[in-house]
Structure formats: C-alpha cells, structure tokens
Protein backbone atom coordinates (compact mmCIF):
# COMPACT_ATOMS: atom_id res chain seq x y z
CA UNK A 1 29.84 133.90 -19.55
CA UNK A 2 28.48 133.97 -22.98
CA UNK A 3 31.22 132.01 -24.78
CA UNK A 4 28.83 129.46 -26.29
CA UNK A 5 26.88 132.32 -27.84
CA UNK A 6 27.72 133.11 -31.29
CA UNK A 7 26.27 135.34 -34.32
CA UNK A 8 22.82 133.45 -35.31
CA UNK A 9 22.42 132.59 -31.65
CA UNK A 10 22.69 136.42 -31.09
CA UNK A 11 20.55 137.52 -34.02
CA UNK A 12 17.57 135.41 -32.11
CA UNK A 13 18.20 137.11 -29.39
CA UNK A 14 17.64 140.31 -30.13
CA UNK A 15 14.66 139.49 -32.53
CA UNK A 16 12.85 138.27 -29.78
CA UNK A 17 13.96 141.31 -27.59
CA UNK A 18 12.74 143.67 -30.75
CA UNK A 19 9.14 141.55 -30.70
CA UNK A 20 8.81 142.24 -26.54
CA UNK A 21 9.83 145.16 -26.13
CA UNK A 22 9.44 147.26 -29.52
CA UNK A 23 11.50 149.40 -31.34
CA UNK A 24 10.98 152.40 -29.33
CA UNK A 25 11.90 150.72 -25.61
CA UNK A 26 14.43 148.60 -26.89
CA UNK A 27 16.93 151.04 -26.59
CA UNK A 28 16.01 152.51 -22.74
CA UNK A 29 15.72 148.64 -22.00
CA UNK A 30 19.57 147.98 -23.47
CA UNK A 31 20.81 150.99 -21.49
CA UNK A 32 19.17 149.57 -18.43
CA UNK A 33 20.37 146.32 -18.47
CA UNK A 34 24.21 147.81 -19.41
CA UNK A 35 23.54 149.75 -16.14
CA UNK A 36 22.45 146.74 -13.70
CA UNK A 37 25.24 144.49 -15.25
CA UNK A 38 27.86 147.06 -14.63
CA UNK A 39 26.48 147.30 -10.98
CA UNK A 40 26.79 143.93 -10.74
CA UNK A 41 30.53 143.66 -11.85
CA UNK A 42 31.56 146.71 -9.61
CA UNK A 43 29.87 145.15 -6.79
CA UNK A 44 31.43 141.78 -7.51
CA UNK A 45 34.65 143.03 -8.12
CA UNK A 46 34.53 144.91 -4.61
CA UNK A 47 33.36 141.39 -2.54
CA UNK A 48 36.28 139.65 -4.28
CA UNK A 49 38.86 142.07 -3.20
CA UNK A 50 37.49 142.52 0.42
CA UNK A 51 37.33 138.81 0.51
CA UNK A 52 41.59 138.72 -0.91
CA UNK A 53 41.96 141.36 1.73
CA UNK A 54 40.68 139.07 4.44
CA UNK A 55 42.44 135.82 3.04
CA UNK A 56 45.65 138.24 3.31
CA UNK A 57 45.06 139.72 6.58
CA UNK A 58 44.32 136.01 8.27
CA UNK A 59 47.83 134.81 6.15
CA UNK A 60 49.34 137.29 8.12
CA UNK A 61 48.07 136.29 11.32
CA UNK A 62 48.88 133.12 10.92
CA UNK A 63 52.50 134.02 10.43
CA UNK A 64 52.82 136.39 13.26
CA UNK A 65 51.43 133.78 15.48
CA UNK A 66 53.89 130.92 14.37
CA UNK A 67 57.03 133.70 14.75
CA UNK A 68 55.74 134.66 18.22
CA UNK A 69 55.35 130.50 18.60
CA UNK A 70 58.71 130.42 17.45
CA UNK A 71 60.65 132.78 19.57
CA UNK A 72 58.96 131.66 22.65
CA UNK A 73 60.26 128.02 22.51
CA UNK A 74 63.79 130.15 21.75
CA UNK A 75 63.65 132.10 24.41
CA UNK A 76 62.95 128.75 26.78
CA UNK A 77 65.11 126.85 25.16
CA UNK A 78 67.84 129.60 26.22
CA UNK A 79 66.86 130.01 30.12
CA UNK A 80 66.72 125.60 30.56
CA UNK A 81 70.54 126.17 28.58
C-alpha cells in the first residue's frame, strides 16, 4: 500500500500533519487513525474469508451435483444392461 513511500517522502508527511494538527493532537489523532485502519483490516480480513467460505461451499456443490449426475447415468446405464 505504501511501497512507493520512503524516508523524505515520510518526513513531509508528518510535518504537514505536525502544522494541522499541533503537537498536542497529533498524538490522539495517530492513535485514532491506528484504530480505524485496524478496523478496516479486521473487517476486510473477515469479507475475504466469508467470501473463500462461499467460493468453497459452491466448489462443493458443484461436485456433489456432478457425482449425483454421475451415478444416475450408472445406475441407467445398469437397468437398459
């Protein structure tokens, strides 16, 4: 995500965050954007497995429904025999 960003970049940054916010914010401010980012990785990480767990379950389908496929032409392949 911020690969591009390196040490001068970085400096800048925070700078510019000092001149907004101040030196006495800029600390409650860091803490609240470690919080929201952290909410957004749990919350990402839970969609992606939910969506795996879907991708998996439907996999799964898929494969019950081609054995079932499978042992029906068996079975009426056996009864024209």
């Amino acid at each position: 995500m911020f690969g591009n960003i390196g040490f001068p970049e970085l400096i800048i940054i925070m700078a510019i965050a000092l001149l907004i916010f101040g030196p006495k914010k800029l600390p409650e401010v860091g803490k609240s954007i470690g919080k929201a980012l952290r909410e957004f990785r749990k919350t990402s990480d839970e969609v992606k497995e939910k969506f795996e767990q879907e991708v998996q379950s439907q996999e799964f389908k898929d494969i019950k429904e081609d054995i079932e496929k499978e042992t029906e032409e068996n079975e009426e392949g056996k009864k024209d025999s």
